[in-house]
Protein backbone atom coordinates (compact mmCIF):
# COMPACT_ATOMS: atom_id res chain seq x y z
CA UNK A 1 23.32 -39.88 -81.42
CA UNK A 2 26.25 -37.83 -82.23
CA UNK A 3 24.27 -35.55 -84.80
CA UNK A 4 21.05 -34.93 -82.19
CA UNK A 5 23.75 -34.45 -79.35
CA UNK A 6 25.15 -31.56 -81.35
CA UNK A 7 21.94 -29.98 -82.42
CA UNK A 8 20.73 -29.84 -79.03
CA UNK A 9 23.62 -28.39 -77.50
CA UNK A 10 23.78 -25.71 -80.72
CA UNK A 11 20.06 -25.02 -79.56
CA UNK A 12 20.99 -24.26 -76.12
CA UNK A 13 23.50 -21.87 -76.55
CA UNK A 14 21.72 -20.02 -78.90
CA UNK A 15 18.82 -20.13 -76.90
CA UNK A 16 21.05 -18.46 -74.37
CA UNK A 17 22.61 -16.32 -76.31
CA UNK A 18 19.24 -15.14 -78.11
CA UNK A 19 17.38 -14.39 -75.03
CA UNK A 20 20.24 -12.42 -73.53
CA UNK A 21 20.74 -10.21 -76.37
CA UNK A 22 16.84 -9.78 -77.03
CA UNK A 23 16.40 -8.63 -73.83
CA UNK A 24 19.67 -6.66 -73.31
CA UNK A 25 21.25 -8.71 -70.41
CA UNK A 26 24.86 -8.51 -70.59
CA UNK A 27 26.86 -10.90 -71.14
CA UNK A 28 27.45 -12.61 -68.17
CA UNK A 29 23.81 -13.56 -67.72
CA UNK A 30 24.29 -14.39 -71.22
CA UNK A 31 26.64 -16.74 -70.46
CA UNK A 32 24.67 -18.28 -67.29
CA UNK A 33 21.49 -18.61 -69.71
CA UNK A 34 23.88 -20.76 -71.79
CA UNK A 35 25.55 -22.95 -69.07
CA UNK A 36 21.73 -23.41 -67.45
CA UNK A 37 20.22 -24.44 -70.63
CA UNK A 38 23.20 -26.62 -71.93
CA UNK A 39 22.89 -28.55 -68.58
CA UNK A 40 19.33 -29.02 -69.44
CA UNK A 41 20.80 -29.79 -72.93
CA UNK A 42 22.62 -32.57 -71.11
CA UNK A 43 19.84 -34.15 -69.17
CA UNK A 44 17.53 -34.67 -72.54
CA UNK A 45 20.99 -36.22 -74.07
CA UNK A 46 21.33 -38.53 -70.86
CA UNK A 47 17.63 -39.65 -71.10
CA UNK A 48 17.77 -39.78 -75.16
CA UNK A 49 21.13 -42.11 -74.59
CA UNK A 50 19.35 -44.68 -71.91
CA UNK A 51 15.98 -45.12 -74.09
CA UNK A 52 18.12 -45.84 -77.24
CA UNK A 53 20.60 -48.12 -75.66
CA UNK A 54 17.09 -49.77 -73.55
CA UNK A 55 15.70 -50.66 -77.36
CA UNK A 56 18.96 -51.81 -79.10
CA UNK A 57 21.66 -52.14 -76.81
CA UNK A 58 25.38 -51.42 -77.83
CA UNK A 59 27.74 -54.23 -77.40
């Protein structure tokens, strides 16, 4: 869990970041892109966390 969690945020920052500089943004919409799509990032960790823990729960 600990290695996808990582990847996924590393994915949405650099989503962020990529986007922002491809299109020539700025750096404060840079920075928005990143907080937007790390909250995203979040939600797919929050739904990855309850369908592992559903199939082999931790105790």
């Amino acid at each position: 869990m600990v290695l996808v969690g990582v990847e996924v945020f590393a994915v949405a920052i650099a989503a962020g970041w990529a986007l922002a500089g491809i299109f020539e943004l700025g750096d404060t919409v840079g920075h928005v892109l990143m907080g937007l799509f790390s909250l995203l990032a979040l939600y797919i960790m929050v739904q990855l966390w309850q369908r592992a823990t559903s199939i082999e729960p931790i105790r």
